[in-house]
Protein backbone atom coordinates (compact mmCIF):
# COMPACT_ATOMS: atom_id res chain seq x y z
CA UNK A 1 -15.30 6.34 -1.85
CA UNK A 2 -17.49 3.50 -1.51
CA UNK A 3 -17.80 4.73 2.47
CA UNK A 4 -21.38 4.08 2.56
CA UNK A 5 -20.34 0.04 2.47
CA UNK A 6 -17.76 0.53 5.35
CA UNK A 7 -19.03 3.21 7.60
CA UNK A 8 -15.15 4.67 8.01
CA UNK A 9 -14.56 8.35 7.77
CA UNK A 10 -10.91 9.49 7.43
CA UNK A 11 -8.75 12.42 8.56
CA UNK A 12 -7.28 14.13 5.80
CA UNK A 13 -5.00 16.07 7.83
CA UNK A 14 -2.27 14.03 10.24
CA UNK A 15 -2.35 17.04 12.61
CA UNK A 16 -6.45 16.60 12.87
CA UNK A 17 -5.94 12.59 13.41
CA UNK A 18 -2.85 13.29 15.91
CA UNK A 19 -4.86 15.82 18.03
CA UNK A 20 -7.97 12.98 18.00
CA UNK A 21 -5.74 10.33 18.91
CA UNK A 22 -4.36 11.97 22.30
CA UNK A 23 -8.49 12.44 23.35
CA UNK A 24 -9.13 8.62 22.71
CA UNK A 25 -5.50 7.13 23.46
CA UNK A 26 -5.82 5.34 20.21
CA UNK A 27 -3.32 4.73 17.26
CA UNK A 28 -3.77 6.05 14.49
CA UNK A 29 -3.95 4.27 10.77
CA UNK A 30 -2.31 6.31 8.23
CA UNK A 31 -2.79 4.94 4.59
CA UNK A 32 0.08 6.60 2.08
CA UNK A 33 -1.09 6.23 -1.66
CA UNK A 34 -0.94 7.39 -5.08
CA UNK A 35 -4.09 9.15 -6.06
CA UNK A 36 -7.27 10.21 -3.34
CA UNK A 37 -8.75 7.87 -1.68
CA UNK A 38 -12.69 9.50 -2.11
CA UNK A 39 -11.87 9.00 -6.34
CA UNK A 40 -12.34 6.85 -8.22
CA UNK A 41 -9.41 6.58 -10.31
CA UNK A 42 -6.85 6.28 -7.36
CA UNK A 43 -4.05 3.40 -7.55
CA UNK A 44 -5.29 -0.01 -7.76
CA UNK A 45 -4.24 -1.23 -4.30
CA UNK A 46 -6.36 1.80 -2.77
CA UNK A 47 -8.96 0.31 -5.17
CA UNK A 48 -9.25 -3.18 -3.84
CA UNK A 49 -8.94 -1.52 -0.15
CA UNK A 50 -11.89 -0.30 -0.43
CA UNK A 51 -13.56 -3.58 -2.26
CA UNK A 52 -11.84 -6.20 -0.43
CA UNK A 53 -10.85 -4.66 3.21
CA UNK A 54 -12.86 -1.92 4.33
CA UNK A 55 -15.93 -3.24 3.84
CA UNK A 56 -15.52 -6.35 6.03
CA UNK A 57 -18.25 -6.30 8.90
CA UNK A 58 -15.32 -7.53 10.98
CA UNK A 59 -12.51 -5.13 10.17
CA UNK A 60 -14.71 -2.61 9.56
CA UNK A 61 -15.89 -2.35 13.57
CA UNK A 62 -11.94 -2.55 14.52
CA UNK A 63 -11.22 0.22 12.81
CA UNK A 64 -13.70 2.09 13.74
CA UNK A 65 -13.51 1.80 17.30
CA UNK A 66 -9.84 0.67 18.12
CA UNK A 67 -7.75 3.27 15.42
CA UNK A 68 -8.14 7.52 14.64
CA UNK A 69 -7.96 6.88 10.33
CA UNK A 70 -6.14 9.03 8.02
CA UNK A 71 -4.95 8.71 4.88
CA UNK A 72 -2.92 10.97 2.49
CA UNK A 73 -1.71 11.08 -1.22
CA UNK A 74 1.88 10.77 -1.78
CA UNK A 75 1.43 11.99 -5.55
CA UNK A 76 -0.99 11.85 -8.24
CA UNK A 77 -1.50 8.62 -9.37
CA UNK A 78 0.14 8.14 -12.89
CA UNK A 79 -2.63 6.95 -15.40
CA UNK A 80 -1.65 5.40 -18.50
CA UNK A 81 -3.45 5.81 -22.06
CA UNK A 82 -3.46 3.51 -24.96
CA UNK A 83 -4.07 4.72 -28.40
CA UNK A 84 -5.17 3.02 -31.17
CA UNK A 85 -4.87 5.25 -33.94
CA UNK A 86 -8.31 5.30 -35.29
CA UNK A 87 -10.00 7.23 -32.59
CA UNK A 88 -9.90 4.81 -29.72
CA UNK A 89 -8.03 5.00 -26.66
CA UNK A 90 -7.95 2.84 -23.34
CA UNK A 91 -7.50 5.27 -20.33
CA UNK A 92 -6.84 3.49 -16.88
CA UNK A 93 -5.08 4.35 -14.12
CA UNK A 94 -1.48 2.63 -13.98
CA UNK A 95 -1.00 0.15 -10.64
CA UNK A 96 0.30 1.94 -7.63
CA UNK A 97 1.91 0.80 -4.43
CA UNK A 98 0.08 2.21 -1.12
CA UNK A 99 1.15 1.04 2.58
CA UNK A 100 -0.72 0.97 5.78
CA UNK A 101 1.17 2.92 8.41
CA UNK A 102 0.45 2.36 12.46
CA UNK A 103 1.40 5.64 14.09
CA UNK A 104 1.64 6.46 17.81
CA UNK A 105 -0.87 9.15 19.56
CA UNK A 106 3.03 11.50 18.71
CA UNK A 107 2.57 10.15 14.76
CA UNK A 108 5.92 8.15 15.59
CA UNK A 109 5.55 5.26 13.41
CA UNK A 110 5.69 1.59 14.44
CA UNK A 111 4.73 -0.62 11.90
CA UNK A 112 3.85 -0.66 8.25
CA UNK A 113 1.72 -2.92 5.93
CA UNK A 114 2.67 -2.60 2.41
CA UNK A 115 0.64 -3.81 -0.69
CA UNK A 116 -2.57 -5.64 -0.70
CA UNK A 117 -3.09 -8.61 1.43
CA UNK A 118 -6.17 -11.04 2.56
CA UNK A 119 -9.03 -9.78 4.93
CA UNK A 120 -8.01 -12.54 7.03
CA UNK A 121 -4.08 -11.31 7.04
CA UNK A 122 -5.02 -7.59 7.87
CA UNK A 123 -7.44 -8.41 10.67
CA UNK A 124 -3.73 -10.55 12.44
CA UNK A 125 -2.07 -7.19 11.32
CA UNK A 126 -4.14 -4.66 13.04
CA UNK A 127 -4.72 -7.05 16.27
CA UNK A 128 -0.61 -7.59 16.92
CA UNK A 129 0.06 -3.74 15.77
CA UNK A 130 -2.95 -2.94 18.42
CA UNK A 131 -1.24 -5.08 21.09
CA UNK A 132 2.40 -3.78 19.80
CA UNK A 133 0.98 -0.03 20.83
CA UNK A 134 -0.47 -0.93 23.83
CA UNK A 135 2.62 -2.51 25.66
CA UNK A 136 5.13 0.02 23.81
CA UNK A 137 3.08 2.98 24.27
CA UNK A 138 3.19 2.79 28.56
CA UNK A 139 7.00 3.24 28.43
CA UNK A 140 9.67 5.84 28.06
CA UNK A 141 10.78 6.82 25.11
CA UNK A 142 13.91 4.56 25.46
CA UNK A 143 11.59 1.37 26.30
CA UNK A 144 9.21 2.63 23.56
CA UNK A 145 11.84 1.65 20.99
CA UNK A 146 13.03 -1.41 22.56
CA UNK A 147 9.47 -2.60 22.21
CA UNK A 148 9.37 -1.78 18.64
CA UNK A 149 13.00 -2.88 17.60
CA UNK A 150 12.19 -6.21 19.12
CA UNK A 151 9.01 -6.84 17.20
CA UNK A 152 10.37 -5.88 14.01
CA UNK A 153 13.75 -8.45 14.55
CA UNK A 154 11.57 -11.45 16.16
CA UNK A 155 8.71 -10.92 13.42
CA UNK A 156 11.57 -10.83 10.39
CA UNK A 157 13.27 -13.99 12.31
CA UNK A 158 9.71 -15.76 12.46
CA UNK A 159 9.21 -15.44 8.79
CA UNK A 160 12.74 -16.27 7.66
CA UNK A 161 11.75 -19.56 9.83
CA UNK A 162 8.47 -20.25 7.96
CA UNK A 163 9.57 -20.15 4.88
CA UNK A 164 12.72 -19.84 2.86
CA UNK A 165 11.44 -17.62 0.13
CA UNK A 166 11.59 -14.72 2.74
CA UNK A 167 13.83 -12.18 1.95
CA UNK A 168 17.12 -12.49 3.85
CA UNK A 169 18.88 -9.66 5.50
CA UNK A 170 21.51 -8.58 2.50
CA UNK A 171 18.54 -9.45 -0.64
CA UNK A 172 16.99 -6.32 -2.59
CA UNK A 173 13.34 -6.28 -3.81
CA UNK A 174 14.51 -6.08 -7.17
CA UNK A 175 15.99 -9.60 -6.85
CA UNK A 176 13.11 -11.14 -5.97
CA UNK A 177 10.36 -12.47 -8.62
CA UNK A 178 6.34 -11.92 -7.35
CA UNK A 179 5.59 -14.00 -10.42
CA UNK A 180 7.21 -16.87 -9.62
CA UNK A 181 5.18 -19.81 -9.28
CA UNK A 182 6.63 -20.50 -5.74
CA UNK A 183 4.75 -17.93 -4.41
CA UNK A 184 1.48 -19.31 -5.58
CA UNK A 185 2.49 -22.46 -4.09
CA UNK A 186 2.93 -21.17 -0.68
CA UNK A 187 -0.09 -18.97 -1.25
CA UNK A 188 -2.62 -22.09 -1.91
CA UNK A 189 -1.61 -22.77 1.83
CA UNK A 190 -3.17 -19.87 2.57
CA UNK A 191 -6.79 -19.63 0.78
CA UNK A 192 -8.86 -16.05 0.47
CA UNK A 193 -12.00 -15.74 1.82
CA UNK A 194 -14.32 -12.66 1.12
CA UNK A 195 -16.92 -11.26 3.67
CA UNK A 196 -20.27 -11.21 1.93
CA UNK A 197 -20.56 -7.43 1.99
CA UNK A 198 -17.61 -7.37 -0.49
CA UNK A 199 -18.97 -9.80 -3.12
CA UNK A 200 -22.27 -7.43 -2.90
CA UNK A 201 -19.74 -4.53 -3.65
CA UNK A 202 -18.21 -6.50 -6.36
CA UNK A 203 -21.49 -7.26 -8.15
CA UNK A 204 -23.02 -4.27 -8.00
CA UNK A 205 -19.69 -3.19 -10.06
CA UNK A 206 -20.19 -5.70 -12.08
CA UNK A 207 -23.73 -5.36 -13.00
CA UNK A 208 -23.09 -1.56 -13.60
CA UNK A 209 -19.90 -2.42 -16.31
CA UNK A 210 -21.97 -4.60 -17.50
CA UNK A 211 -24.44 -2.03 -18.43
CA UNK A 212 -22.11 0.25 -19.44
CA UNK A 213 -20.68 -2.80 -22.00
CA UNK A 214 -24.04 -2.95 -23.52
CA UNK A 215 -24.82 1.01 -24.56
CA UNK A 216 -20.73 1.86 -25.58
CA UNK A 217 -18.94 -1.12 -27.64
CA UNK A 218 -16.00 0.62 -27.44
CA UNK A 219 -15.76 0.74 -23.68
CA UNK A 220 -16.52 -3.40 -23.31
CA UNK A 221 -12.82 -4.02 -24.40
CA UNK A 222 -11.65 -2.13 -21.47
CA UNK A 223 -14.16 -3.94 -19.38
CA UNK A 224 -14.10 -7.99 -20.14
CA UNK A 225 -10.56 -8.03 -18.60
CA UNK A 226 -11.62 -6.53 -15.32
CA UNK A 227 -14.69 -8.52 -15.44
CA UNK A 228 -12.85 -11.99 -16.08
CA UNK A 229 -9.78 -10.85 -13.40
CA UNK A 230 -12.79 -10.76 -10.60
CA UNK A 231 -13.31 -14.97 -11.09
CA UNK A 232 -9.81 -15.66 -9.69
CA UNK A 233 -9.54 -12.77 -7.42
CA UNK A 234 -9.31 -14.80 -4.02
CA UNK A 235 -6.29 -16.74 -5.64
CA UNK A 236 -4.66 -12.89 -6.97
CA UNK A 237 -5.34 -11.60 -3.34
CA UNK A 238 -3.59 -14.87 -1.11
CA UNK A 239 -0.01 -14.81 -4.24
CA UNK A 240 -0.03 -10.94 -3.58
CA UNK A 241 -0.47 -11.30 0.67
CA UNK A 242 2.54 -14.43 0.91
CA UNK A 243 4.86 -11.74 -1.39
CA UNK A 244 3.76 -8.52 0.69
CA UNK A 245 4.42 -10.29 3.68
CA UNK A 246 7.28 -12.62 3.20
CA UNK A 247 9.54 -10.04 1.16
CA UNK A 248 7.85 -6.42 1.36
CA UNK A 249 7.17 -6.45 5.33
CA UNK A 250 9.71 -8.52 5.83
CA UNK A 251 12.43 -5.52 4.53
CA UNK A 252 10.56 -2.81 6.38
CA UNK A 253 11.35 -4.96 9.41
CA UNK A 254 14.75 -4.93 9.18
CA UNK A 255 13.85 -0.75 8.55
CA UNK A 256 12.97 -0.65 12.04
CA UNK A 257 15.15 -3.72 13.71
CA UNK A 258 18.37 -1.29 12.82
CA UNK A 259 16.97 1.67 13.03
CA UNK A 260 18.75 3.36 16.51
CA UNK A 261 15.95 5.93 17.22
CA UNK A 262 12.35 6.19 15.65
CA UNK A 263 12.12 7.39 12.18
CA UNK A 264 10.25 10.33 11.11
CA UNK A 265 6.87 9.40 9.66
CA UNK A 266 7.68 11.37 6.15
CA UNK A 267 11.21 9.60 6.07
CA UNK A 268 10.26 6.22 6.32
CA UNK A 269 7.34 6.98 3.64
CA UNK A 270 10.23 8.21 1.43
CA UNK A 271 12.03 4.93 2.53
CA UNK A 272 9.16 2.14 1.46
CA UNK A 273 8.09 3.80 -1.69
CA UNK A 274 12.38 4.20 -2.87
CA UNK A 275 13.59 0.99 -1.14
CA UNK A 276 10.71 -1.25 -1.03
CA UNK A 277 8.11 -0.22 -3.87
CA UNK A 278 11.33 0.90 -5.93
CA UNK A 279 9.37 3.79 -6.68
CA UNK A 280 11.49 6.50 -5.55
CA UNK A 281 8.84 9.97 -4.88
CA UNK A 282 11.71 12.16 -5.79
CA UNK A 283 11.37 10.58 -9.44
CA UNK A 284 9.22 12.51 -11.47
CA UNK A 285 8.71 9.15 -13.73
CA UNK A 286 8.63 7.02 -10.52
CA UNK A 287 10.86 4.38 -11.26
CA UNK A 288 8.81 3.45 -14.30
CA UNK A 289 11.32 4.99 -16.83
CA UNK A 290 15.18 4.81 -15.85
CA UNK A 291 17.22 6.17 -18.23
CA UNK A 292 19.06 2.75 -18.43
CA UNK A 293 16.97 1.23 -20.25
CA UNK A 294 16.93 1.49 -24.08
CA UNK A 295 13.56 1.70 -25.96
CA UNK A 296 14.97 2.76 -29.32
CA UNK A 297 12.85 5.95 -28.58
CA UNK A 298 14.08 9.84 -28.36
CA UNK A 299 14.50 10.88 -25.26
CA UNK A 300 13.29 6.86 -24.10
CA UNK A 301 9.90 7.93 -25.06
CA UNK A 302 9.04 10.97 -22.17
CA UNK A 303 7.53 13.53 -23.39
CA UNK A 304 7.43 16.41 -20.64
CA UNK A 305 5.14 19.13 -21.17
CA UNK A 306 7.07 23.00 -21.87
CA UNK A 307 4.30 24.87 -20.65
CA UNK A 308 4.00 23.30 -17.58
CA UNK A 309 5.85 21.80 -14.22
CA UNK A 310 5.15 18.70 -13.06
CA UNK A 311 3.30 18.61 -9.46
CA UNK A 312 5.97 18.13 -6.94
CA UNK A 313 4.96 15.21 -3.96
CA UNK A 314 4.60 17.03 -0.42
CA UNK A 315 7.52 15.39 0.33
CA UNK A 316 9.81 16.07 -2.41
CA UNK A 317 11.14 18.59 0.22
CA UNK A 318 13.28 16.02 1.88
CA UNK A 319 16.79 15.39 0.35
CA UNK A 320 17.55 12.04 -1.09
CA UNK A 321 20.66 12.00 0.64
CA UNK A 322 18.94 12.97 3.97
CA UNK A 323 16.88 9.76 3.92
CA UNK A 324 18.73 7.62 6.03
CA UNK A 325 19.98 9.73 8.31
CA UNK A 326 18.47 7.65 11.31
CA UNK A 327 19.05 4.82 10.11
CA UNK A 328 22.20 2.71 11.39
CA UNK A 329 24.34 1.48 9.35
């Protein structure tokens, strides 16, 4: 979707990208989300990916030339409707996590970038990871991990340094508060800039809702919102790229600091989406409706289908208790 404004074709199939990473001796970029990436209605990080990242002139031309891209749905992405009872209903996709993966030309992978951040944050990412492959890649398998270990443990150090609202070793995700307003403190540090082929994007969005608000009434309510979130979206983007960095990619490094051999690509996707995300893919309500919490509802308020089975992820395969079997404790 929206490929025409970034000039990036994808692999759909990891064996495909593996096969045309060995003939270039590139990495490959392996983006894990909820939904397709050529729909519309995929998860709203895969959404502003396409606004906010892809289309910059800048890392646009990396990733064309320096990775081999791919990119894969974990599961459909969930899509929540509100009714209204007379007729009306609000359908919209619900927000979904999706992470950046750096793979070797073997699809061993080395790094991950979860969330959303700034263009100016993912063009650092993709140069260090670049660099990170280069020096690891030359070595034996044995020196191959050192290299990675070692970035992952001096990166995690680093940030722990910059700034104490990094999450420390023994802290869970769950503990930790995106909303709070210390984040948006250390994010104003950090301001958002656009690249002008984005903003284009964004208006001709724009001007087509706003069309679409002025033949169907009844479709403007769903509309303003997304309209009026667009004015502070540079301030959204920098709170979200502090959090994803400072807690989110921060955890997955201490993933890979204790990890003792390299993890399997499908394990650590398990891993990020249970651990990090806290949306376990073995979940059939991922995460969204544990069974400890009350809603004075039936049943909490699921409603599962009779007639039908619920689409299982690819890798609902893999055992829970299988997930951290290379992992050291």
């Amino acid at each position: 979707r929206f490929a025409r404004h970034s000039k990036l074709y994808w692999h759909t199939s990891l064996s495909s990208a593996m096969e045309q990473a060995r003939n270039t001796n590139r990495p490959i970029l392996s983006l894990r989300m909820l939904g397709r990436l050529d729909e519309d209605l995929s998860c709203a990080n895969s959404r502003f990916f396409r606004t906010f990242l892809y289309p910059d002139p800048e890392i646009a031309a990396s990733l064309r030339e320096d990775f081999v891209l791919h990119w894969q749905g974990v599961r459909d992405v969930p899509v929540v409707t509100i009714d209204f009872g007379d007729g009306r209903k609000l359908r919209q996709p619900l927000t979904g996590n999706s992470v950046h993966l750096l793979l070797d030309t073997q699809g061993r992978p080395i790094d991950a970038l979860p969330g959303l951040v700034s263009p100016d944050s993912f063009k650092v990412w993709i140069s260090e990871v670049d660099q990170l492959w280069s020096s690891a890649d030359r070595g034996s398998d044995t020196t191959f991990w050192d290299a990675v270990t070692t970035f992952h443990r001096d990166r995690a150090e680093r940030r722990r340094g910059e700034s104490t609202l990094a999450i420390t070793p023994n802290q869970s995700i769950s503990e930790l508060n995106p909303l709070d307003p210390k984040w948006t403190e250390l994010a104003a540090s950090r301001p958002t800039t656009l690249s002008a082929t984005s903003y284009q994007l964004i208006n001709q969005l724009q001007a087509g809702a706003e069309i679409a608000m002025r033949l169907a009434p009844t479709k403007s309510f769903a509309e303003v919102p997304i309209l009026r979130s667009v004015q502070p979206v540079e301030q959204t983007i920098a709170r979200d790229t502090v959090f994803n960095l400072y807690a989110l990619q921060t955890r997955i490094d201490d993933m890979f600091a204790r990890a003792s051999q390299p993890i399997d690509y499908d394990e650590l996707t398990q891993l990020i989406y249970s651990e990090v995300f806290q949306m376990p893919l073995d979940d059939p309500w991922l995460g969204l409706a544990p069974e400890s919490r009350f809603a004075a509802l039936e049943n909490g308020g699921r409603i599962v289908p009779d007639d039908s089975t619920a689409r299982k992820s690819d890798l609902s395969s893999i055992p829970p208790s299988g997930l951290n079997s290379k992992l050291a404790r």
